[in-house]
PDB file of N, CA and C in Angstrom:
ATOM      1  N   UNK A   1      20.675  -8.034-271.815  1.00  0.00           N
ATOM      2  CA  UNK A   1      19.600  -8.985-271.815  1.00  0.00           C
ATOM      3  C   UNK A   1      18.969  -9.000-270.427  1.00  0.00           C
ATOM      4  N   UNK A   2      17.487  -8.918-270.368  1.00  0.00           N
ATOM      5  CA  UNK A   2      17.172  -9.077-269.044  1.00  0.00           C
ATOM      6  C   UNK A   2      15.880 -10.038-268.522  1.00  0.00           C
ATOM      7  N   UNK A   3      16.866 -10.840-267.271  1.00  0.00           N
ATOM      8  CA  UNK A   3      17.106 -12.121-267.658  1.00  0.00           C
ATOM      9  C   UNK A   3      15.546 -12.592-266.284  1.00  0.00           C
ATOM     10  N   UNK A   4      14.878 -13.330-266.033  1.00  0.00           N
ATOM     11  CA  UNK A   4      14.602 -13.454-264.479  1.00  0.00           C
ATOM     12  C   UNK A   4      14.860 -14.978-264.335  1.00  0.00           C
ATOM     13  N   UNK A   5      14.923 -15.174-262.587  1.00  0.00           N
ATOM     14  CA  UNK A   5      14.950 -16.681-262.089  1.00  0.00           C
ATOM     15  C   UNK A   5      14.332 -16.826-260.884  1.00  0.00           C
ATOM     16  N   UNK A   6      13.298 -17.653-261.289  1.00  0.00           N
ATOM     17  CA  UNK A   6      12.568 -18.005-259.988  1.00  0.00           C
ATOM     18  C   UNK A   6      12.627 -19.588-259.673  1.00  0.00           C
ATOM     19  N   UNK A   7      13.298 -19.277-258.107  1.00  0.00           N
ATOM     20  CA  UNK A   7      13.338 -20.362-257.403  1.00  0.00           C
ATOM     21  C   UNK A   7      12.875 -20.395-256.158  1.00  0.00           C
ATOM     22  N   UNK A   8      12.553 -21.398-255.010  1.00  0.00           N
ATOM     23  CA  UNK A   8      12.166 -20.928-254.039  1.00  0.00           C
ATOM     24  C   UNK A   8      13.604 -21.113-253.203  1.00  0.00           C
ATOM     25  N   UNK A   9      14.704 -21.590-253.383  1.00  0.00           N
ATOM     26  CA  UNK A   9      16.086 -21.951-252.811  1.00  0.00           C
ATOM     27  C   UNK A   9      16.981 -21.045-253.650  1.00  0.00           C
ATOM     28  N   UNK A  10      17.474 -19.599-251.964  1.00  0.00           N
ATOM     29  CA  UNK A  10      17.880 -18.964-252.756  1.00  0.00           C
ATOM     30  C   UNK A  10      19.421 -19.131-252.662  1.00  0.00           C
ATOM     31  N   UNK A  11      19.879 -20.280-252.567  1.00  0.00           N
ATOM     32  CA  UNK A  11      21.436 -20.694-252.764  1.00  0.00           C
ATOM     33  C   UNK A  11      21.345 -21.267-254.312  1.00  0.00           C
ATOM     34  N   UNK A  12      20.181 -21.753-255.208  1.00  0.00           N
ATOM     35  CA  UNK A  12      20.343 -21.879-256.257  1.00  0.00           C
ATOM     36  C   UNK A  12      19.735 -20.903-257.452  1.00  0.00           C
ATOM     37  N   UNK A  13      19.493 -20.140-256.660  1.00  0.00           N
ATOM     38  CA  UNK A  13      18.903 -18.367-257.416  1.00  0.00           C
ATOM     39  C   UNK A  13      20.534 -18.062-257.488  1.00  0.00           C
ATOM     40  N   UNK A  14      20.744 -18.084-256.575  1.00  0.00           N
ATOM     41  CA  UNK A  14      22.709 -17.202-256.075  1.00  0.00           C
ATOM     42  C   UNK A  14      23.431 -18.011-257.186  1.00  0.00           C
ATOM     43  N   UNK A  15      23.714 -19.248-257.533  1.00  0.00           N
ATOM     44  CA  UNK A  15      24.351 -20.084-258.199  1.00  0.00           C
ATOM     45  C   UNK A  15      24.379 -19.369-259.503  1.00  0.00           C
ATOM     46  N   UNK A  16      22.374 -19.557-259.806  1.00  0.00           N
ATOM     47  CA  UNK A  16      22.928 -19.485-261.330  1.00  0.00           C
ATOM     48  C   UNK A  16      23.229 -17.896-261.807  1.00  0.00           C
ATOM     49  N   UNK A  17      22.386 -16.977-261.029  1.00  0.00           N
ATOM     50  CA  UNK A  17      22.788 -15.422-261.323  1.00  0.00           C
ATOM     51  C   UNK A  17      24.517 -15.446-261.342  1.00  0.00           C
ATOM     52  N   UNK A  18      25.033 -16.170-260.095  1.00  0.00           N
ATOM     53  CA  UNK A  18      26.731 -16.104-260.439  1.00  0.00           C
ATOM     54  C   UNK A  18      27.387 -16.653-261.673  1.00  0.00           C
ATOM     55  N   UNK A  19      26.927 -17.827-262.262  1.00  0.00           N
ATOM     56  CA  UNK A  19      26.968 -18.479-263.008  1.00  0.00           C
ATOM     57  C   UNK A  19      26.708 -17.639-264.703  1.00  0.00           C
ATOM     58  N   UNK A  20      25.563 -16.875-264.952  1.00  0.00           N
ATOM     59  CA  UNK A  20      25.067 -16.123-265.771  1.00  0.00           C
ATOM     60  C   UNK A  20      26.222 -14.877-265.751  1.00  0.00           C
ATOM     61  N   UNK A  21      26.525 -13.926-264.949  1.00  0.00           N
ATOM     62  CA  UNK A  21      27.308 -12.798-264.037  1.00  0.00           C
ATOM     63  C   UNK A  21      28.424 -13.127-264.935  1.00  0.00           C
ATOM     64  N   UNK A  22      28.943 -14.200-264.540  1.00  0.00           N
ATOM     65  CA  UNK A  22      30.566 -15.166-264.989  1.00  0.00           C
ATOM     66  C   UNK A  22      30.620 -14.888-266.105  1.00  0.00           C
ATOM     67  N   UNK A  23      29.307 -15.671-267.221  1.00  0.00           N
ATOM     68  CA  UNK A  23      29.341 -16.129-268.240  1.00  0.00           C
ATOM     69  C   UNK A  23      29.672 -14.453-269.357  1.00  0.00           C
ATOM     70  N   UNK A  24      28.848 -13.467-268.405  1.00  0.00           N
ATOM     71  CA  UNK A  24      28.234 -12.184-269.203  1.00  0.00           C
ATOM     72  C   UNK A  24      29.865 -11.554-269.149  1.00  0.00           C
ATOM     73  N   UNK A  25      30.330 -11.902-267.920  1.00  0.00           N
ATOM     74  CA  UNK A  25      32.054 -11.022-268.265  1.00  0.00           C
ATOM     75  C   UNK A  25      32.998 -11.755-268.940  1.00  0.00           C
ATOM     76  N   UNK A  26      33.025 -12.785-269.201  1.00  0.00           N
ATOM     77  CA  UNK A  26      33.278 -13.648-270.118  1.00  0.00           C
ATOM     78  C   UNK A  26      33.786 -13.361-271.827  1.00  0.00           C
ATOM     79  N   UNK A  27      32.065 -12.727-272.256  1.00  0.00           N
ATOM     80  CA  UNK A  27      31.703 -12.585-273.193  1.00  0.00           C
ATOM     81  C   UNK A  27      31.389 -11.168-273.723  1.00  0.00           C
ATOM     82  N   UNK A  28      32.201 -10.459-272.629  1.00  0.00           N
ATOM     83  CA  UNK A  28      31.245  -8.586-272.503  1.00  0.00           C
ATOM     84  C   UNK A  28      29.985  -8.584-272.884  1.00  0.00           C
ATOM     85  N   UNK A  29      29.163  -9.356-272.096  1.00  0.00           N
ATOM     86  CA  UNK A  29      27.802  -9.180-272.145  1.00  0.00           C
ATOM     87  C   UNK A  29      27.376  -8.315-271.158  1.00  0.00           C
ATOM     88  N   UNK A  30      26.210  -7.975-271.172  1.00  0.00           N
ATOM     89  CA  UNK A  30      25.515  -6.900-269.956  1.00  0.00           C
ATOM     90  C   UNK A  30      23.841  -7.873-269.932  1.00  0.00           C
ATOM     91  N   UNK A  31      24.169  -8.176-268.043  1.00  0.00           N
ATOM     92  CA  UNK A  31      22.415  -8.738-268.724  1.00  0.00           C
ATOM     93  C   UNK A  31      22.140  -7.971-267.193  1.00  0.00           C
ATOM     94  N   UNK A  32      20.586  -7.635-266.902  1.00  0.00           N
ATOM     95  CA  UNK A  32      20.295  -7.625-265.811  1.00  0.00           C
ATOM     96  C   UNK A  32      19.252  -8.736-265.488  1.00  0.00           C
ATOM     97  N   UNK A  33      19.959  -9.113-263.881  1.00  0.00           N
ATOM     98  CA  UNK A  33      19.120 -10.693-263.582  1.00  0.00           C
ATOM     99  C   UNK A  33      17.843 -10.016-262.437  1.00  0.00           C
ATOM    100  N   UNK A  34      16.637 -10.675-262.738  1.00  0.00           N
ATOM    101  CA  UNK A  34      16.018 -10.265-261.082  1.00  0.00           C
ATOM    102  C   UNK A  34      15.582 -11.618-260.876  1.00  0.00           C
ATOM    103  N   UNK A  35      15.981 -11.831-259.606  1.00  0.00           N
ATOM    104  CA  UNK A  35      15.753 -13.108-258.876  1.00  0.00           C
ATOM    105  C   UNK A  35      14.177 -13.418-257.796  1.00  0.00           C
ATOM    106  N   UNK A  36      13.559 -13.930-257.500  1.00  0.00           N
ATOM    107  CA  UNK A  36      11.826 -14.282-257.395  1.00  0.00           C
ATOM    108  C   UNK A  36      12.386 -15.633-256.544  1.00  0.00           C
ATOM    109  N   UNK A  37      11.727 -15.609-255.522  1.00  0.00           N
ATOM    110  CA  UNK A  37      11.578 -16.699-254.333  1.00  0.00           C
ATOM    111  C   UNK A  37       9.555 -17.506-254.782  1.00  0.00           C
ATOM    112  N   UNK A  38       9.252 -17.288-255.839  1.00  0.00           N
ATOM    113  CA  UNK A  38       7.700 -17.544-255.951  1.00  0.00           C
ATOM    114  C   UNK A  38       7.285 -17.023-257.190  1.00  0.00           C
ATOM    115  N   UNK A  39       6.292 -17.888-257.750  1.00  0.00           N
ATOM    116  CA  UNK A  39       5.773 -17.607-259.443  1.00  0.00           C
ATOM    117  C   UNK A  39       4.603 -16.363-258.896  1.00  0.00           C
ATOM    118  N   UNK A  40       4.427 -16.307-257.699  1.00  0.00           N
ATOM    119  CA  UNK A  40       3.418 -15.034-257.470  1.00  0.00           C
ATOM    120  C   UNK A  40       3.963 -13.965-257.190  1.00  0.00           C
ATOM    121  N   UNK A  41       5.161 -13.984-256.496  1.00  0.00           N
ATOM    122  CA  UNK A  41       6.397 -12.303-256.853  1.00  0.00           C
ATOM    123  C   UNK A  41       6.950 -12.031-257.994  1.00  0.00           C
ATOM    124  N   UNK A  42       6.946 -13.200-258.987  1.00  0.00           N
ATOM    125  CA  UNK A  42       7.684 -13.073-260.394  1.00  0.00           C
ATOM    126  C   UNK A  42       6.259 -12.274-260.718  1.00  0.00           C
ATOM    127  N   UNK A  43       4.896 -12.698-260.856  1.00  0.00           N
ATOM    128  CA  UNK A  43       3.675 -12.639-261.485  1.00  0.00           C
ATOM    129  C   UNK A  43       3.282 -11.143-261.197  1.00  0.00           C
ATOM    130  N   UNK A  44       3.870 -10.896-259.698  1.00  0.00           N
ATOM    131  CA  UNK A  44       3.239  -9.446-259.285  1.00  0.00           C
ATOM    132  C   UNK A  44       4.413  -8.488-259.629  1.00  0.00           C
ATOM    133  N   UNK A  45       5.643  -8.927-260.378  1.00  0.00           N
ATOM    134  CA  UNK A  45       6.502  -7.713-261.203  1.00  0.00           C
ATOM    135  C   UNK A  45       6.007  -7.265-262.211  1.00  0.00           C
ATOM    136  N   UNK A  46       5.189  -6.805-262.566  1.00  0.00           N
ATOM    137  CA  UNK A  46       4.799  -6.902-263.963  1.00  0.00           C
ATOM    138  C   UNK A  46       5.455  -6.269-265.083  1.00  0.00           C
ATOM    139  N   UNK A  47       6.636  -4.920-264.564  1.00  0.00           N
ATOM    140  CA  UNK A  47       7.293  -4.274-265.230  1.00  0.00           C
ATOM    141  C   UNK A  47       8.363  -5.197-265.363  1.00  0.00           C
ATOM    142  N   UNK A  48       9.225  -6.195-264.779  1.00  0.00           N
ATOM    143  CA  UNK A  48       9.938  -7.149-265.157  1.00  0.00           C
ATOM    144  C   UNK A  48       9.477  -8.210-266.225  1.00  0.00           C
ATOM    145  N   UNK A  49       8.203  -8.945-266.347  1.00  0.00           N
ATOM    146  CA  UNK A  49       8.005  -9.510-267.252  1.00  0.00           C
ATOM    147  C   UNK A  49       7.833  -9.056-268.473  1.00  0.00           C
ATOM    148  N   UNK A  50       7.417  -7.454-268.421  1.00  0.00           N
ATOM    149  CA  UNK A  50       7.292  -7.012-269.826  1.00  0.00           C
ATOM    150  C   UNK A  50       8.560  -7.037-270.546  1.00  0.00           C
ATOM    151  N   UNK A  51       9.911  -6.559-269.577  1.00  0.00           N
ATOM    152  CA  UNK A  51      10.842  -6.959-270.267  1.00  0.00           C
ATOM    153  C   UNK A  51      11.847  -8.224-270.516  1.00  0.00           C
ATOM    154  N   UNK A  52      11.556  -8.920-269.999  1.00  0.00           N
ATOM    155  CA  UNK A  52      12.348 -10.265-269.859  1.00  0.00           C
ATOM    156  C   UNK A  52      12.275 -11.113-271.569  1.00  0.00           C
ATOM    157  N   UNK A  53      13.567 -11.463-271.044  1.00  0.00           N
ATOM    158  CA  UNK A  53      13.763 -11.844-272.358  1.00  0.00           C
ATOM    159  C   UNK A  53      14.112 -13.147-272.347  1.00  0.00           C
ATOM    160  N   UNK A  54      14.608 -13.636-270.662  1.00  0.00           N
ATOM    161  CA  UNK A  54      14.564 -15.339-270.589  1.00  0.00           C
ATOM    162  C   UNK A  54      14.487 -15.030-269.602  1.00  0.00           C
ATOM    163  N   UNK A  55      13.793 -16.557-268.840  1.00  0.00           N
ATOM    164  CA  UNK A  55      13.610 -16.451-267.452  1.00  0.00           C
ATOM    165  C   UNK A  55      14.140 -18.027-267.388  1.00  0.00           C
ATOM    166  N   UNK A  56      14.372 -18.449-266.087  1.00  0.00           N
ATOM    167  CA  UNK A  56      14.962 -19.687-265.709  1.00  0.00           C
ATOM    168  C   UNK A  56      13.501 -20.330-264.446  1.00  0.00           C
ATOM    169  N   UNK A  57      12.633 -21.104-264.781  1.00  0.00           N
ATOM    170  CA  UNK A  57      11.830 -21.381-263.949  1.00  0.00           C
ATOM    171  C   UNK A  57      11.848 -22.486-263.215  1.00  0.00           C
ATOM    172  N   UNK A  58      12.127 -23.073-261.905  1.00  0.00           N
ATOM    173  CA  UNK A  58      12.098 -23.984-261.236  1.00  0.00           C
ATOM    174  C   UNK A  58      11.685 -24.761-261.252  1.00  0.00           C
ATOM    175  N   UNK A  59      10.837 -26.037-261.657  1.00  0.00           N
ATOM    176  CA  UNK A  59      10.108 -27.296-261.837  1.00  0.00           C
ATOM    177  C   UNK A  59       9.511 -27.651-260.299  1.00  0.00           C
ATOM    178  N   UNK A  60      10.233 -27.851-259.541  1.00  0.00           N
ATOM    179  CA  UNK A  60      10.324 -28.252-258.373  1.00  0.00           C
ATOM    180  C   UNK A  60       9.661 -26.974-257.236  1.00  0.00           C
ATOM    181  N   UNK A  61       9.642 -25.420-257.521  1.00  0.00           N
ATOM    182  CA  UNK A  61       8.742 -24.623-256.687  1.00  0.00           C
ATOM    183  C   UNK A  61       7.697 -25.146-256.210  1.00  0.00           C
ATOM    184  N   UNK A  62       7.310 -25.245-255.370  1.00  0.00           N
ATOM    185  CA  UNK A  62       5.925 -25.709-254.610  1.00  0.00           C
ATOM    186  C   UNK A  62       5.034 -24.320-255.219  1.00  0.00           C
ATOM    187  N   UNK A  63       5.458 -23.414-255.057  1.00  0.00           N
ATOM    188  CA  UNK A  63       4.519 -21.932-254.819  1.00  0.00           C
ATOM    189  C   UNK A  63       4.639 -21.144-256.350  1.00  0.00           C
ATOM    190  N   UNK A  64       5.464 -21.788-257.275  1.00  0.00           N
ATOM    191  CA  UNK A  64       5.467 -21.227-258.367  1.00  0.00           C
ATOM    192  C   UNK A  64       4.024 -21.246-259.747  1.00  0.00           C
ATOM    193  N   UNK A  65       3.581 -22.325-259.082  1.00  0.00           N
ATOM    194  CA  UNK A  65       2.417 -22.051-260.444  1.00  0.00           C
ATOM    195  C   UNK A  65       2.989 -21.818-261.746  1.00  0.00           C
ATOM    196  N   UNK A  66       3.123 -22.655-262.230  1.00  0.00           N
ATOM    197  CA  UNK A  66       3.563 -22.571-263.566  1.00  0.00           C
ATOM    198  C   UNK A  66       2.572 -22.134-264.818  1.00  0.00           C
ATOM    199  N   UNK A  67       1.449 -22.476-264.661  1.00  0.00           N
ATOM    200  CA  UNK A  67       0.677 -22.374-265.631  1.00  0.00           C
ATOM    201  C   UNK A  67       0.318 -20.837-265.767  1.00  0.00           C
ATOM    202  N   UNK A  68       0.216 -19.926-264.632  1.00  0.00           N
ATOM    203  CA  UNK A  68       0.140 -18.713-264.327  1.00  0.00           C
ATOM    204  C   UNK A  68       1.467 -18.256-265.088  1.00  0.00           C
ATOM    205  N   UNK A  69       2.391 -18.318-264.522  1.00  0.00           N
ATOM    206  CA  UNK A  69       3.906 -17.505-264.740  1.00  0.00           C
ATOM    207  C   UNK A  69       3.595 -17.778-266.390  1.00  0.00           C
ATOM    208  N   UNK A  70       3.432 -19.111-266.621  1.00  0.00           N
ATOM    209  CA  UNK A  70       3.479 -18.929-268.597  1.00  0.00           C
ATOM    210  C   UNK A  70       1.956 -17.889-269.255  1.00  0.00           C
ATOM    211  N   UNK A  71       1.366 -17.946-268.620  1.00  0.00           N
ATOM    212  CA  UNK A  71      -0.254 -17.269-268.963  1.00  0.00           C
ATOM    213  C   UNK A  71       0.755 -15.763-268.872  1.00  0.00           C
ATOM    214  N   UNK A  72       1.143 -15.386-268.015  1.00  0.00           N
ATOM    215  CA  UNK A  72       1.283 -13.900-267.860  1.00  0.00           C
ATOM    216  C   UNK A  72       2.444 -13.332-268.404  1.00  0.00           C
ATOM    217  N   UNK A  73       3.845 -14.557-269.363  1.00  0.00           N
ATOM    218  CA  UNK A  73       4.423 -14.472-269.604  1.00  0.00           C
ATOM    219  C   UNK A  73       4.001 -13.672-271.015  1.00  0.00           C
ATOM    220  N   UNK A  74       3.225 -15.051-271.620  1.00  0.00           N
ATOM    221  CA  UNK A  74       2.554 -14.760-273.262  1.00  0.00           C
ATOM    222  C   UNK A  74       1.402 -13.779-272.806  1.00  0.00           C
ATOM    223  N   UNK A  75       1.290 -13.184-272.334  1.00  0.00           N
ATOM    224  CA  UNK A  75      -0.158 -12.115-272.262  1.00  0.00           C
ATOM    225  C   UNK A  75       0.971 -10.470-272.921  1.00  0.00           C
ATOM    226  N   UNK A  76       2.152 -10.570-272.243  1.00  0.00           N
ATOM    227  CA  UNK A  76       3.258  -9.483-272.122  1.00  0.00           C
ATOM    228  C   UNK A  76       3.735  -9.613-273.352  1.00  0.00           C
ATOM    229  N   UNK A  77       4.216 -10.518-273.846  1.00  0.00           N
ATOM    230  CA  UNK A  77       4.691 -11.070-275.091  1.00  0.00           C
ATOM    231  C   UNK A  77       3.550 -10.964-276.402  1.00  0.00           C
ATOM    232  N   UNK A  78       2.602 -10.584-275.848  1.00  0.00           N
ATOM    233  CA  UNK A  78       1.856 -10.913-277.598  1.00  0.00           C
ATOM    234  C   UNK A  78       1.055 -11.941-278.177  1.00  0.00           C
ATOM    235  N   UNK A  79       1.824 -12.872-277.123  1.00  0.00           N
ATOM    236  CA  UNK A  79       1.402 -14.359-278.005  1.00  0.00           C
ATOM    237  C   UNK A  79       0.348 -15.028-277.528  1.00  0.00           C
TER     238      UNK A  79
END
């Protein structure tokens, strides 16, 4: 599964990728995580959003733009 998380605090990027990491050996899962300090480095991956299949988005980013990250989410998606 491949997963992204954008936060701008990257002790809680680190958390939950460890947290996810844990869960995936756990369960013999395989996910790959890519982690984003900003909804405009998530926005300018564009080969990551095509594949993402969940992302974890911050509420609290100052620099994330949310309305963007979801616009470019569903543009990749189809919807």
């Amino acid at each position: 599964m491949n997963i992204m998380i954008c936060d701008d605090r990257a002790k809680d990027r680190k958390s939950l990728s460890d947290l996810l990491n844990s869960y995936a050996g756990k369960k013999n899962y395989k996910f790959t995580i890519a982690e984003y300090a900003s909804g405009e480095l998530l926005c300018g991956d564009q080969s990551v959003l095509e594949k993402c299949q969940l992302f974890f988005l911050d509420i609290n980013t100052p620099k994330a733009r949310y309305a963007k990250v979801k616009r470019e989410y569903m543009l990749y998606k189809g919807e």
